[in-house]
Protein backbone atom coordinates (compact mmCIF):
# COMPACT_ATOMS: atom_id res chain seq x y z
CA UNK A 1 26.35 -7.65 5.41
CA UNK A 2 23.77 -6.26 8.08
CA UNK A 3 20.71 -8.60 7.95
CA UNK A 4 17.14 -6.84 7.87
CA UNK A 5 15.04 -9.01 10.09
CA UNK A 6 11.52 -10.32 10.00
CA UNK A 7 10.53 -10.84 13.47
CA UNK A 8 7.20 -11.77 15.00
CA UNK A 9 6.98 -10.01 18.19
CA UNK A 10 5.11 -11.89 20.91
CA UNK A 11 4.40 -12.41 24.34
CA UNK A 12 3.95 -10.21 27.81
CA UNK A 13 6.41 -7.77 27.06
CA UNK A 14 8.49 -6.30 24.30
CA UNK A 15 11.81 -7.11 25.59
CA UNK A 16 10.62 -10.84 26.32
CA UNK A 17 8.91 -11.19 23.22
CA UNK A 18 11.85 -9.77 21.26
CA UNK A 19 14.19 -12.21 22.70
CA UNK A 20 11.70 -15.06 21.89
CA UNK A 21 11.42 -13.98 18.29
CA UNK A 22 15.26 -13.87 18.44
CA UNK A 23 15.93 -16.94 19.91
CA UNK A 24 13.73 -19.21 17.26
CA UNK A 25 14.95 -17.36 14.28
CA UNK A 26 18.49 -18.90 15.10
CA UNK A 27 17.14 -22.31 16.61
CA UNK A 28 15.36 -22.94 12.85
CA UNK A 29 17.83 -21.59 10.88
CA UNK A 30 16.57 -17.97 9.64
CA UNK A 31 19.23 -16.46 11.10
CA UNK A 32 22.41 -18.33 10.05
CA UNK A 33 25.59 -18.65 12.03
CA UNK A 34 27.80 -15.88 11.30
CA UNK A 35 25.27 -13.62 10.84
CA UNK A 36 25.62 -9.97 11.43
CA UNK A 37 22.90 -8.56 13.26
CA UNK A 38 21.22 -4.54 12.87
CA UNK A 39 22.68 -2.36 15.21
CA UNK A 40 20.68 -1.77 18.39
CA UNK A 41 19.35 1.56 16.81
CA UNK A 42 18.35 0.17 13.43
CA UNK A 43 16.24 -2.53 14.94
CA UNK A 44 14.56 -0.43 17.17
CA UNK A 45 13.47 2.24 14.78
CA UNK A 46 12.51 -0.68 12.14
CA UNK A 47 9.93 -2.50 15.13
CA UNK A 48 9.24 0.70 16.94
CA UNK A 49 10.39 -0.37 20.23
CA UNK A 50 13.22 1.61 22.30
CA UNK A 51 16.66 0.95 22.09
CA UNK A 52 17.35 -0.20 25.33
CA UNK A 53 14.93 -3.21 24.67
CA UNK A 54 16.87 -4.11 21.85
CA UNK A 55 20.37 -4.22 23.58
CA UNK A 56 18.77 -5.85 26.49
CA UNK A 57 17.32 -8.82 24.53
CA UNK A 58 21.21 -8.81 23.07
CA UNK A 59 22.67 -8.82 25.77
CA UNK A 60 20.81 -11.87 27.07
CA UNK A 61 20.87 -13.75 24.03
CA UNK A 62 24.88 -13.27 24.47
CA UNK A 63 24.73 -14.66 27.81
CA UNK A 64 22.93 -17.71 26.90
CA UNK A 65 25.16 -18.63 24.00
CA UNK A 66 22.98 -17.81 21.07
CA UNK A 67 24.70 -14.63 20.21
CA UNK A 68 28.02 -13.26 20.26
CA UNK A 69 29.14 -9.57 20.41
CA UNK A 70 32.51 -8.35 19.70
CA UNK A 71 33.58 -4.55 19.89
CA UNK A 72 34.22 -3.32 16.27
CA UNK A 73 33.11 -6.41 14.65
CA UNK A 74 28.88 -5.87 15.90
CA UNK A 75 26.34 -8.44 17.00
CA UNK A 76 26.25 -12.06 15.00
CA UNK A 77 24.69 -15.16 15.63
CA UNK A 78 27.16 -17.77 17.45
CA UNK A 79 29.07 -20.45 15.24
CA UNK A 80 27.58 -23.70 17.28
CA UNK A 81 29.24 -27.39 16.45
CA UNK A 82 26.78 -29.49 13.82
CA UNK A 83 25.60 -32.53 15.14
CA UNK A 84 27.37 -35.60 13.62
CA UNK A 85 24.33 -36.48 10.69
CA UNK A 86 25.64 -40.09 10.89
CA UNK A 87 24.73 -40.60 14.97
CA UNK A 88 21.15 -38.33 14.73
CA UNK A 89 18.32 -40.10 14.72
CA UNK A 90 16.10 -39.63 12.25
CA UNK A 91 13.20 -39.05 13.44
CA UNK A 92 14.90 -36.11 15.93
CA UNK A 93 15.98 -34.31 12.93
CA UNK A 94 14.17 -31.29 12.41
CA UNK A 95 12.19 -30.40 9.38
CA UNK A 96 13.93 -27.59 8.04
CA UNK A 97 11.65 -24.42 7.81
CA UNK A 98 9.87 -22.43 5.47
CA UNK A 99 12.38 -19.50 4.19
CA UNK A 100 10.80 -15.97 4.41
CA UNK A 101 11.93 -13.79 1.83
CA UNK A 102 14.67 -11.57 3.16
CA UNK A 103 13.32 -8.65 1.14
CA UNK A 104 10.07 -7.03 -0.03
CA UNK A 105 9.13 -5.17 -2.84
CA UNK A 106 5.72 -6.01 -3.45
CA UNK A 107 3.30 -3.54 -3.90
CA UNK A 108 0.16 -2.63 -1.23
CA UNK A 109 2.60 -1.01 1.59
CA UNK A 110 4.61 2.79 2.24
CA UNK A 111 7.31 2.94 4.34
CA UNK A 112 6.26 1.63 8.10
CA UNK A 113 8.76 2.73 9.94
CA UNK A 114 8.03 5.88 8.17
CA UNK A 115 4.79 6.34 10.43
CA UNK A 116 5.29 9.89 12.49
CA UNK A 117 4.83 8.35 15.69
CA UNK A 118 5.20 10.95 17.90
CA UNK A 119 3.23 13.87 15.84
CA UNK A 120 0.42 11.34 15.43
CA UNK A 121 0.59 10.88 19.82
CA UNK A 122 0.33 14.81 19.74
CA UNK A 123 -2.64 15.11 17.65
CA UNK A 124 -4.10 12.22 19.94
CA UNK A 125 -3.36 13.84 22.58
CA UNK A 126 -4.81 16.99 21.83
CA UNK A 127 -7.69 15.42 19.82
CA UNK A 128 -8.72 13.25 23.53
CA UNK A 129 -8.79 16.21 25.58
CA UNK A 130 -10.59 18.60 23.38
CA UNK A 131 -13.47 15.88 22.56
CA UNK A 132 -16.89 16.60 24.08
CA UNK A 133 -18.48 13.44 25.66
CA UNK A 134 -21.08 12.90 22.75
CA UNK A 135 -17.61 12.10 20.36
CA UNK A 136 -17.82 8.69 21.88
CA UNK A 137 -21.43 7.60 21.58
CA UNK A 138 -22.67 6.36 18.18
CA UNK A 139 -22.10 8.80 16.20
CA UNK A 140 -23.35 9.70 12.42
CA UNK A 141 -22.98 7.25 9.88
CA UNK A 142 -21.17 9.96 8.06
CA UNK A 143 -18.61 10.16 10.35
CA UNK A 144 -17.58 12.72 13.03
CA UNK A 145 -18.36 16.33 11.75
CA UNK A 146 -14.88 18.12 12.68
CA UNK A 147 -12.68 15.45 10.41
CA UNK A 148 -15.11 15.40 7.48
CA UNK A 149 -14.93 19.32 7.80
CA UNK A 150 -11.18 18.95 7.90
CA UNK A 151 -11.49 16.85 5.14
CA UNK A 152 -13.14 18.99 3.00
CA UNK A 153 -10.32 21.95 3.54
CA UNK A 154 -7.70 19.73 2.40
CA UNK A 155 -8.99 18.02 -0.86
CA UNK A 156 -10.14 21.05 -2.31
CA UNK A 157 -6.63 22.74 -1.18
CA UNK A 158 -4.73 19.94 -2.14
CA UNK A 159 -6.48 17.33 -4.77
CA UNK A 160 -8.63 19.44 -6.38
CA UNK A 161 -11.77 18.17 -4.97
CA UNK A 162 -15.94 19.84 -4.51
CA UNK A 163 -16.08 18.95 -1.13
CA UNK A 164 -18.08 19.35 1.67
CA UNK A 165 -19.03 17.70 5.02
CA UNK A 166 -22.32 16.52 4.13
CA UNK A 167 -21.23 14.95 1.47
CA UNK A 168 -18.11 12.92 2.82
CA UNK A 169 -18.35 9.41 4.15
CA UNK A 170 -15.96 8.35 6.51
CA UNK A 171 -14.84 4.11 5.71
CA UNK A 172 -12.06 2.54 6.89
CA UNK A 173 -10.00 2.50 3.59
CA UNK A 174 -10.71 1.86 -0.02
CA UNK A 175 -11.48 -1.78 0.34
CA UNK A 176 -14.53 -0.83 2.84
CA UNK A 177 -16.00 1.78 0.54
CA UNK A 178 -15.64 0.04 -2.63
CA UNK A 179 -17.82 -2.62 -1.00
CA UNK A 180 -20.56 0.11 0.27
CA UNK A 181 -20.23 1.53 -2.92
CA UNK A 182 -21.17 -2.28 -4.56
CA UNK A 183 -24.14 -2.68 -2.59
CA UNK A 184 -25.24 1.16 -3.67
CA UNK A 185 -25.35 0.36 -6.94
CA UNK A 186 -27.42 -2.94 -7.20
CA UNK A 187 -29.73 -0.82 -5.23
CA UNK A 188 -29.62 1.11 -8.29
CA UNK A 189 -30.23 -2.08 -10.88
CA UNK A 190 -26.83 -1.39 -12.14
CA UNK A 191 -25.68 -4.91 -13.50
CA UNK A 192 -22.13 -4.25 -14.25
CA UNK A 193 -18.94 -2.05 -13.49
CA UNK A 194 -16.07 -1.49 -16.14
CA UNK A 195 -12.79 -1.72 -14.32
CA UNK A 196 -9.49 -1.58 -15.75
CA UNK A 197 -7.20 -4.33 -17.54
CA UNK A 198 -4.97 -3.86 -14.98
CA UNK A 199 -5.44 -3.72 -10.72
CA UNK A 200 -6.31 -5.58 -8.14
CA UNK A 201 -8.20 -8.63 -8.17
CA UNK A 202 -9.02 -8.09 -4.86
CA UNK A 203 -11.19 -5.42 -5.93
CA UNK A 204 -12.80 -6.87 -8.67
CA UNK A 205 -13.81 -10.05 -6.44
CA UNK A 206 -15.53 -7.62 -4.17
CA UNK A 207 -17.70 -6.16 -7.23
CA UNK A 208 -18.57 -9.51 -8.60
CA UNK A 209 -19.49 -10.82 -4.85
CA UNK A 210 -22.23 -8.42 -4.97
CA UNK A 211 -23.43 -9.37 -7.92
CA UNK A 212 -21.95 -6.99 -10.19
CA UNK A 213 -20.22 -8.20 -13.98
CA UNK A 214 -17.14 -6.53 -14.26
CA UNK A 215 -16.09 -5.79 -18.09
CA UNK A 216 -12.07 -4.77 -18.69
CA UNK A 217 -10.99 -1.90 -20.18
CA UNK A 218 -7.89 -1.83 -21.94
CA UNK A 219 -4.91 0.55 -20.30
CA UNK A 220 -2.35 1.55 -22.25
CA UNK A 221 0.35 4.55 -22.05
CA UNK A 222 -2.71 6.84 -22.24
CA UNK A 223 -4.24 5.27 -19.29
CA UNK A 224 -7.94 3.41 -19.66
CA UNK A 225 -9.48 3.58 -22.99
CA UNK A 226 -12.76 4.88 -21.83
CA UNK A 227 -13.85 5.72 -25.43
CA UNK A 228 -14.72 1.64 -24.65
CA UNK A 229 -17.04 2.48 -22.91
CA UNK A 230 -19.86 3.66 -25.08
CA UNK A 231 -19.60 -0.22 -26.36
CA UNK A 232 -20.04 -2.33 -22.94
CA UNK A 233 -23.40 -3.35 -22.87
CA UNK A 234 -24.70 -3.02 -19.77
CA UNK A 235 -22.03 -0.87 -17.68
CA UNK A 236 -23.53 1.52 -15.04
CA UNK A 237 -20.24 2.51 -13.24
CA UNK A 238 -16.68 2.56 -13.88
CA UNK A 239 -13.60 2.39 -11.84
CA UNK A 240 -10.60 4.06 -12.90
CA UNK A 241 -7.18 5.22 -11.32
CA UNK A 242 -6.60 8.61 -12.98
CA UNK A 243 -4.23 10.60 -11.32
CA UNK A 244 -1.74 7.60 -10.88
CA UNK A 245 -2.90 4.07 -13.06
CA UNK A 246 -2.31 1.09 -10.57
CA UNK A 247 0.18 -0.93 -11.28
CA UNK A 248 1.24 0.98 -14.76
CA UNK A 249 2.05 4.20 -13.35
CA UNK A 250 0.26 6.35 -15.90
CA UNK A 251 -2.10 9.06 -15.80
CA UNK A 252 -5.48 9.76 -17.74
CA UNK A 253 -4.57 11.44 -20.86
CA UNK A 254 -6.66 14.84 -20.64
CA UNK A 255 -8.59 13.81 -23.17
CA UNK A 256 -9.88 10.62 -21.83
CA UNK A 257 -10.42 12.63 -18.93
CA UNK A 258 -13.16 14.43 -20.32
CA UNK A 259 -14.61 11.43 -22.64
CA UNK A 260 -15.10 9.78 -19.26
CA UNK A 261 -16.87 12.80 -17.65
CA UNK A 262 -18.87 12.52 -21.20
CA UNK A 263 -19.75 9.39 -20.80
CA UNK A 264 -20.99 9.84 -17.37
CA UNK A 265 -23.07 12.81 -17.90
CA UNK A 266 -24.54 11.43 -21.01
CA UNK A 267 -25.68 8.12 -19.87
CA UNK A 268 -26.53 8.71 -15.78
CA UNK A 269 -23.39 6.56 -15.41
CA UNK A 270 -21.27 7.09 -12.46
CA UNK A 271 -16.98 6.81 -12.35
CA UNK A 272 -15.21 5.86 -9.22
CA UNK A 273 -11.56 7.35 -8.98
CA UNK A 274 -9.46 5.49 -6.23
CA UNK A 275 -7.13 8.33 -5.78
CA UNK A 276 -4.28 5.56 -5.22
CA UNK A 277 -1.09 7.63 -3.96
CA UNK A 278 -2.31 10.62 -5.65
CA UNK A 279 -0.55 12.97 -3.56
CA UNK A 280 3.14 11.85 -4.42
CA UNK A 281 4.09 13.33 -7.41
CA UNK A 282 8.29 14.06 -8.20
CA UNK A 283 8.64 15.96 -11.00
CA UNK A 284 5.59 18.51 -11.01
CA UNK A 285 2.69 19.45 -8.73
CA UNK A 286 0.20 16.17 -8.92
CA UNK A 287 -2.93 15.90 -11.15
CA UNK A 288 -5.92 17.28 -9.49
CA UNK A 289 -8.82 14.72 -9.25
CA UNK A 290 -11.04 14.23 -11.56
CA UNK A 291 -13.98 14.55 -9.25
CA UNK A 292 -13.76 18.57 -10.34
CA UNK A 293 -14.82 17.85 -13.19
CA UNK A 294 -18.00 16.44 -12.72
CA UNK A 295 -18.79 16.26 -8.49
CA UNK A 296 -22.51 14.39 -9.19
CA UNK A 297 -21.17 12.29 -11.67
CA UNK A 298 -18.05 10.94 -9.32
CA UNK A 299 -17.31 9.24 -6.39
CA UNK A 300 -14.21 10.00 -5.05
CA UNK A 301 -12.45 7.86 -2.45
CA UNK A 302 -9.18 8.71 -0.76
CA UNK A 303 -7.52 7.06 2.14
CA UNK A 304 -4.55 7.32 4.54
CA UNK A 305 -3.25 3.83 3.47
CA UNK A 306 -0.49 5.10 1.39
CA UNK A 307 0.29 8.28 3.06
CA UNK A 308 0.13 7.49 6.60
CA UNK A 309 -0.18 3.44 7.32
CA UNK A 310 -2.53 1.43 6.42
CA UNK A 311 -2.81 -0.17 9.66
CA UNK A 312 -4.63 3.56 10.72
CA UNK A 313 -7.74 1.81 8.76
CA UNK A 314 -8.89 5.44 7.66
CA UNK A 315 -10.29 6.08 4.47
CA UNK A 316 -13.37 8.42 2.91
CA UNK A 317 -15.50 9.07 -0.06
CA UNK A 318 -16.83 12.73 -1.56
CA UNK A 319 -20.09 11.35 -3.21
CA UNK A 320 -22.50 12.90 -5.29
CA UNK A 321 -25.60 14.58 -3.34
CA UNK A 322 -28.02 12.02 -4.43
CA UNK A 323 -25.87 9.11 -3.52
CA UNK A 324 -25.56 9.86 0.19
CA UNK A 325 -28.42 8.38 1.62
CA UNK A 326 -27.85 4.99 -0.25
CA UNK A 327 -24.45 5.08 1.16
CA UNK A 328 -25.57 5.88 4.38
CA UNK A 329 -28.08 3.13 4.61
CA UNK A 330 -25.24 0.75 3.37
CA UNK A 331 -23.04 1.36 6.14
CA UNK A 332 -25.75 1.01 8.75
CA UNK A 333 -25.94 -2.86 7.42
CA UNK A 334 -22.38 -3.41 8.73
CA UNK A 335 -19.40 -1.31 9.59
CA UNK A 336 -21.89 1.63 11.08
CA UNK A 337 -18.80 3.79 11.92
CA UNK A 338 -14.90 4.04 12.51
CA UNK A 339 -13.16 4.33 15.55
CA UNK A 340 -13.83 7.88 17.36
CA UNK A 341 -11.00 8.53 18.50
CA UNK A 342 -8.70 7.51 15.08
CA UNK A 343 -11.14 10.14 13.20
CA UNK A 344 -10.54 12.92 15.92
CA UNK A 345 -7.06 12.12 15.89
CA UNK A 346 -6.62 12.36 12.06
CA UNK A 347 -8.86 15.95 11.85
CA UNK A 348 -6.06 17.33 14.43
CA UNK A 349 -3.48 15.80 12.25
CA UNK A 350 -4.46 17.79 9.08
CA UNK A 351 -5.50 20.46 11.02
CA UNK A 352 -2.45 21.17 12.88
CA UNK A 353 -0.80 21.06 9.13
CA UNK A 354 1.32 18.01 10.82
CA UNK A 355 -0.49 15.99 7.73
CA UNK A 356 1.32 18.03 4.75
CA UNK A 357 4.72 18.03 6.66
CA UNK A 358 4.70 14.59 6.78
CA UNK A 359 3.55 13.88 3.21
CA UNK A 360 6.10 16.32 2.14
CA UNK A 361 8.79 14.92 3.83
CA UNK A 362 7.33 11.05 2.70
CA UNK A 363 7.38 12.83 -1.12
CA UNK A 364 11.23 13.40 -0.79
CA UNK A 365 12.15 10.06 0.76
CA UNK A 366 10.60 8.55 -1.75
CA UNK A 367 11.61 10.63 -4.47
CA UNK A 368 15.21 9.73 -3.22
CA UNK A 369 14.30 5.89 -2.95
CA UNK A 370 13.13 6.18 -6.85
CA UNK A 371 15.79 7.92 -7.92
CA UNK A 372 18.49 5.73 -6.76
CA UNK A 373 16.80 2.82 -8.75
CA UNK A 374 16.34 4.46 -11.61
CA UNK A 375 20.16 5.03 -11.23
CA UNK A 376 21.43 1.96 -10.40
CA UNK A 377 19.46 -0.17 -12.65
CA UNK A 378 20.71 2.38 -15.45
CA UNK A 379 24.17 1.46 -14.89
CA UNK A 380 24.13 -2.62 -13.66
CA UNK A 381 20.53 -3.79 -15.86
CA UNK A 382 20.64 -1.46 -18.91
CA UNK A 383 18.59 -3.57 -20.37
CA UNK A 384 15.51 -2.59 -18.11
CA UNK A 385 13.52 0.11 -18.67
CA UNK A 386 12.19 2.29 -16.14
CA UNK A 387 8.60 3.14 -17.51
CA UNK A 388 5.55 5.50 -15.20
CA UNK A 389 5.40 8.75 -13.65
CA UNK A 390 7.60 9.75 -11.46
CA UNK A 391 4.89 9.04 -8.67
CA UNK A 392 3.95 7.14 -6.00
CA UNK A 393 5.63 4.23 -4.80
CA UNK A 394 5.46 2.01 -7.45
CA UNK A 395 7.63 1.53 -10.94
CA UNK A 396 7.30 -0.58 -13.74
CA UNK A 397 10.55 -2.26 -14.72
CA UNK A 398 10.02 -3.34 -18.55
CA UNK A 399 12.06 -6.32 -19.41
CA UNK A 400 12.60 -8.03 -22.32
CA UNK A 401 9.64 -10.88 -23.56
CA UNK A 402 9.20 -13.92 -21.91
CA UNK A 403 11.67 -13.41 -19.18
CA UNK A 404 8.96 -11.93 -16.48
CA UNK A 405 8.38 -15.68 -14.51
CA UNK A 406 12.27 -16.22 -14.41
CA UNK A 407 13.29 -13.11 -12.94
CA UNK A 408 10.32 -13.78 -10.47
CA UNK A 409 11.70 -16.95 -9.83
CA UNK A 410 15.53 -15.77 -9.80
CA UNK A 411 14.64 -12.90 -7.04
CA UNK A 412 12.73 -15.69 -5.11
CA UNK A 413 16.02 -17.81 -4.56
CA UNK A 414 17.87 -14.75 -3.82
CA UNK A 415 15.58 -14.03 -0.84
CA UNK A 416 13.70 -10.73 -2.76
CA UNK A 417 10.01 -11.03 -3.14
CA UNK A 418 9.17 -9.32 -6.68
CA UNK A 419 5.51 -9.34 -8.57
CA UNK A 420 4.75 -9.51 -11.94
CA UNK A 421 2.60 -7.57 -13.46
CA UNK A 422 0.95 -10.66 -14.98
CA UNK A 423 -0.57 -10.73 -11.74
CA UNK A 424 -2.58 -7.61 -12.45
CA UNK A 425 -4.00 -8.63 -15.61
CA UNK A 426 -7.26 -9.02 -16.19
CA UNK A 427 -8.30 -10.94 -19.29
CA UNK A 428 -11.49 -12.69 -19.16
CA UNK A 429 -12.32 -15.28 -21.25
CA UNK A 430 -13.85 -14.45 -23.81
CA UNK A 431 -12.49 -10.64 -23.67
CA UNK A 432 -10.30 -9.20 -26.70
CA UNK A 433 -6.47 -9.94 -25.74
CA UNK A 434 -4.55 -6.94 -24.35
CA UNK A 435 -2.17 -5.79 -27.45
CA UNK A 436 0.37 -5.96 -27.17
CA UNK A 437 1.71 -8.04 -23.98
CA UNK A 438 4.28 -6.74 -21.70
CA UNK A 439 6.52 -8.78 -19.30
CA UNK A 440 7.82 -5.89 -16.37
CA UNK A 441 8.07 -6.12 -12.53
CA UNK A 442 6.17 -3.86 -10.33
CA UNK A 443 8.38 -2.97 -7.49
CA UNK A 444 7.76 -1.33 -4.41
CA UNK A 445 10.44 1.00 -3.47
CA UNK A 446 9.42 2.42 -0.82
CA UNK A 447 8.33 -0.01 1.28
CA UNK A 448 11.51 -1.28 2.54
CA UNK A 449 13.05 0.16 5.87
CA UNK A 450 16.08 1.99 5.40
CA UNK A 451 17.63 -1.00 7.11
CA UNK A 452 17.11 -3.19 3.92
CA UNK A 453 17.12 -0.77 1.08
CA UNK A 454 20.73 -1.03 -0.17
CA UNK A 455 20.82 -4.97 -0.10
CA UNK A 456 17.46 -5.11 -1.64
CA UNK A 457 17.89 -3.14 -4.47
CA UNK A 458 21.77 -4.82 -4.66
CA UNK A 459 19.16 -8.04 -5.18
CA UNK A 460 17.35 -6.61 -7.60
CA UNK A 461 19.91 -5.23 -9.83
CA UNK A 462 21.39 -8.62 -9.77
CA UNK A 463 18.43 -10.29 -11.18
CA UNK A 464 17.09 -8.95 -13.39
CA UNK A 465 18.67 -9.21 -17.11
């Protein structure tokens, strides 16, 4: 079995640092004797380094001993002699280390080695010498002109959106304009934000560290039951995940989509749609946003987390005309703008139309990852249900009550990092229960390099009941 590695690459150089990384994985045990090592080409394209610098830090980890490489039979880790437990002393033993989990398939991350490399050094490229020298001064708070313009062509082409550049805010993901969005609305007196019974509580720690109450409301196979909302005392704002519910995997029923808009226009109360993967959609063209609906009553945010990397640390927000200036002041208290260069770089990269080609071809890699565990779990966990869109990266594996923390536990000895959904449930006390209870696994399936896909899921099929 070919090993996917977890390396941490340090040092002076790549090759160096590769061979380092190397090196200590076998001196502390991670990488057992016997252990068959990617191919040079596998590794490479997995820590986006060239070939050659992976066969080079082989070759010298052959030559020292560590390694040992035989033709047909790959690159393993040497078989060494055990010291004699009996003549060690004690206190020369060393403490064994922390295992890593072998695999991942927790949610927050696409496919990395998935990140179009050399398209995005193109649009760089052409993005750097086309700039004019004011690009790298200051800038707007909004953000640079020609990728909020380019932003506005694509999300009304492609989600639906009322766009345009004066009213887009360039952040550097969701995370960053959630937060301005917090501080906009206790400028606005608004005591507390509805959220939904299941997400991030990541999110909903950045709401109540501004001083916002956040009230749940239920999700079920409709999405958020907003009709709740009428009956939340105080709720100014609410934050839903229409097109694609995180973690569920459903979407807002049509009808809840315009009882939210309702609600909105009808009270002065504003919804926030995180537009979470909204552009992967398998079996049908995705739901438009529901910013269309009602552009002064939403705030849409968008990002390149999930489509690109989120490591690019791009995101935006298509706010209502009125909320601009609040915005804008917000960000001038702290993160006053986003790298130059990254925005420039993106507007080329949707520009070009290099930005749909590689969401398209994303879309059917994924598609393909999904399908294949829908597939296998059909025929080796029948008793699992595959529940969700087809969508996105994420899918909810039901499984039968009160077995959720021991196939957690069960994938954790196997070396396969899995998350509940328990750990998106949001139940205050004093809140009415969710009804009914569900025990399921979220799982990531695209995040994963091709490397480690086929032993993963092999993991995961093994697990669960």
């Amino acid at each position: 079995m070919i090993t996917d590695l977890h390396l941490d690459v340090r040092g002076p150089g790549l090759r160096a640092g590769l061979t380092h990384a190397l090196r200590e994985a076998v001196r502390m045990g991670r990488l057992a004797p016997g252990t068959l090592l990617p191919p040079s080409r596998s590794l490479a394209a997995d820590l986006g380094v060239s070939r050659n610098t992976v066969a080079d830090s082989y070759a010298e980890l052959v030559a020292e001993g560590w390694l040992t490489a035989r033709q047909g039979s790959g690159t393993r880790v040497a078989r060494r002699a055990e010291p004699n437990p009996a003549t060690a002393h004690p206190a020369a033993r060393p403490k064994p280390a922390r295992q890593r989990p072998a695999f991942g398939l927790q949610p927050g991350s696409p496919d990395l080695a998935g990140f179009p490399r050399r398209a995005w050094l193109t649009a760089a490229r052409h993005a750097l010498t086309a700039a004019p020298n004011d690009a790298f001064g200051y800038g707007d708070a909004l953000g640079q002109m020609r990728l909020r313009t380019a932003l506005a062509d694509y999300l009304a082409r492609a989600r639906g959106v009322y766009a345009v550049p004066e009213r887009i805010v360039v952040c550097s993901g969701f995370h960053h304009g959630l937060a301005l969005m917090a501080q906009a609305l206790r400028t606005r007196l608004v005591r507390a934000v509805a959220v939904e019974s299941y997400g991030l509580d990541l999110h909903r720690e950045l709401l109540t560290g501004a001083g916002l109450r956040t009230a749940p409301l239920h999700v079920d196979e409709h999405g958020a039951r907003v009709g709740d909302l009428a009956r939340l005392r105080g709720v100014g704002a609410v934050l839903l995940t229409p097109a694609h519910q995180h973690p569920t995997g459903g979407t807002l029923h049509p009808d809840r989509r315009t009882a939210a808009v309702d609600w909105a226009c009808s009270t002065g109360g504003l919804i926030m749609e995180d537009d979470y993967d909204g552009e992967f959609r398998y079996d049908r063209p995705p739901v438009g946003a529901l910013q269309g609906l009602a552009p002064e009553r939403v705030v849409y945010f968008g990002s390149v987390s999930k489509s690109l990397a989120p490591g690019v640390r791009l995101g935006w927000m298509v706010l209502p005309e009125e909320l601009v200036p609040e915005v804008v002041a917000a960000k001038g208290h702290g993160d006053y703008m986003c790298s130059a260069l990254g925005q420039l770089t993106l507007a080329e990269f949707i520009t070009s139309g290099s930005y749909d080609r590689h969401v398209r071809s994303m879309r059917l890699r994924y598609r393909r990852r999904r399908d294949e565990l829908v597939s296998a779990l059909a025929r080796r966990a029948p008793a699992v249900r595959v529940t969700g869109l087809a969508a996105g990266l994420l899918a909810v594996l039901e499984l039968p009550r009160g077995t959720e923390s021991s196939v957690v536990r069960a994938a954790s000895r196997e070396g396969l990092a899995v998350t509940g959904i328990a750990a998106f449930r949001y139940e205050p006390a004093g809140s009415a229960p969710e009804l009914p209870g569900r025990d399921a696994l979220v799982v990531n399936y695209a995040a994963p390099p091709d490397s480690a896909w086929a032993c993963a899921l092999d993991t995961l099929c093994r697990v669960t009941p």
